[in-house]
C-alpha atoms as a PDB file:
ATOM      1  CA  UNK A   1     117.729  77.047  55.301  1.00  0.00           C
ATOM      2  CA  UNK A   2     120.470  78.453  57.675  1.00  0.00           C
ATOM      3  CA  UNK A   3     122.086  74.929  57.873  1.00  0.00           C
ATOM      4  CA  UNK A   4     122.072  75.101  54.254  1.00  0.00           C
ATOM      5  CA  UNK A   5     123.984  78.143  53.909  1.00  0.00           C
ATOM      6  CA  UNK A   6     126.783  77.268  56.244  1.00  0.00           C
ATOM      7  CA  UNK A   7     127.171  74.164  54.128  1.00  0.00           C
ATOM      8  CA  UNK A   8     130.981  74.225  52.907  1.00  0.00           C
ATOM      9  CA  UNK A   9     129.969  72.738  49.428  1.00  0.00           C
ATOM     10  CA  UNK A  10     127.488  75.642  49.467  1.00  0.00           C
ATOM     11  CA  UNK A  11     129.621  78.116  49.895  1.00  0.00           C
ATOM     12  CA  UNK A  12     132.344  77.291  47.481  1.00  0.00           C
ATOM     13  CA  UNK A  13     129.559  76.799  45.030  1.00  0.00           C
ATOM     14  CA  UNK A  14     127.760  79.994  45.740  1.00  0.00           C
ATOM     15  CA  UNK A  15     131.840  81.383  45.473  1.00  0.00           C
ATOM     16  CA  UNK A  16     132.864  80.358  41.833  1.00  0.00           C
ATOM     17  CA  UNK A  17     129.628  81.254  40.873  1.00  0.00           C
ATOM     18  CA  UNK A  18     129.970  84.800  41.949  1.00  0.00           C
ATOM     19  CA  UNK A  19     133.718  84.921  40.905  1.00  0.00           C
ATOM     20  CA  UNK A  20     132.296  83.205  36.994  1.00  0.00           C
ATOM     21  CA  UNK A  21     129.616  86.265  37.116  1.00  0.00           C
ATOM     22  CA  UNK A  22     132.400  88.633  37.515  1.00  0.00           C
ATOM     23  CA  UNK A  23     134.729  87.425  35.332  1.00  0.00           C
ATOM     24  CA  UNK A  24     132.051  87.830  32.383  1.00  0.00           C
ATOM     25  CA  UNK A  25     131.118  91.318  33.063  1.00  0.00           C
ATOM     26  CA  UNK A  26     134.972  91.986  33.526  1.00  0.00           C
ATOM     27  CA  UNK A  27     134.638  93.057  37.171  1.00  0.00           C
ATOM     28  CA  UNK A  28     136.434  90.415  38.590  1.00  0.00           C
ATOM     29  CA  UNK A  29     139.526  91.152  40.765  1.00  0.00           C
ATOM     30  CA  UNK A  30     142.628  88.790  39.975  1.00  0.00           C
ATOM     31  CA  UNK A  31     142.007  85.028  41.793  1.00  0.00           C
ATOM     32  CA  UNK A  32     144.412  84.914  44.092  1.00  0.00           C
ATOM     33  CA  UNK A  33     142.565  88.420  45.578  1.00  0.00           C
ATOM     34  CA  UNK A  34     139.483  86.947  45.163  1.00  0.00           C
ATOM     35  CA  UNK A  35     140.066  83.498  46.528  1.00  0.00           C
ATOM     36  CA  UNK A  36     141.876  85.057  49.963  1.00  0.00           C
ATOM     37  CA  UNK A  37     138.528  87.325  49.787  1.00  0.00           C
ATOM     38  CA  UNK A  38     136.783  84.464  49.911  1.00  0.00           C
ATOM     39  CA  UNK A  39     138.922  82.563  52.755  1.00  0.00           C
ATOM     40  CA  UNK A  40     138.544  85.399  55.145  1.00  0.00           C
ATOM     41  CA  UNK A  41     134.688  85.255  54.762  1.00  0.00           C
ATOM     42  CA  UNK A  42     134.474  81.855  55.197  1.00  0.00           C
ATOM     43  CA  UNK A  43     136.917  81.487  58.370  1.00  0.00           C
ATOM     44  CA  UNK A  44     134.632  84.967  60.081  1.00  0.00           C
ATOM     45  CA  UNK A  45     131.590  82.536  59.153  1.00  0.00           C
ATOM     46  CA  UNK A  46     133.100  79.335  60.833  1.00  0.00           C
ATOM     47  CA  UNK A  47     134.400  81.614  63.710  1.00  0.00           C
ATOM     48  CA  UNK A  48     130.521  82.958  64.651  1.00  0.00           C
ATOM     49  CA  UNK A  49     129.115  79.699  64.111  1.00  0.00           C
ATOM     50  CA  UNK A  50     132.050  78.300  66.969  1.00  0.00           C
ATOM     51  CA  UNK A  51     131.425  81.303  69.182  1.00  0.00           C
ATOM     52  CA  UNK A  52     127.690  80.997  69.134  1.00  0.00           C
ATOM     53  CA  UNK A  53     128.352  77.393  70.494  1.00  0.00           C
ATOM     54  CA  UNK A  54     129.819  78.793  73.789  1.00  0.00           C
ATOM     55  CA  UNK A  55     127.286  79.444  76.703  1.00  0.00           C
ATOM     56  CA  UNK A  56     126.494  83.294  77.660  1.00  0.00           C
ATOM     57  CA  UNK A  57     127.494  84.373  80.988  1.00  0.00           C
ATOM     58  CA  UNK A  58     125.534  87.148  82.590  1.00  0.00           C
ATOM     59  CA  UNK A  59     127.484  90.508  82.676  1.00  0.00           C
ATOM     60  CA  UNK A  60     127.667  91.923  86.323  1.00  0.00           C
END
């Protein structure tokens, strides 16, 4: 499931249909908002999944 939701076609799916929802209930913000909204999620989601990749060292 987890490798699922990091899937890049996933997320842009799961991303216009959120910003399709919005538009018709008239909640949506203007697309260029929304799209760099979108952007900075995804780049914090690649960024923890590249961290996480790193070993642990033990704090002293």
């Amino acid at each position: 499931m987890k490798k699922r939701l990091l899937n890049p076609v996933f997320i842009a799916a799961v991303a216009g249909l959120t910003y399709q929802l919005l538009v018709k209930y008239g909640a949506a913000p203007e697309a260029g908002v929304y799209q760099a909204a979108v952007d900075i999620v995804t780049y914090a989601v690649i960024g923890v999944g590249i961290y996480k990749t790193f070993p642990a060292e033990d704090a002293k």
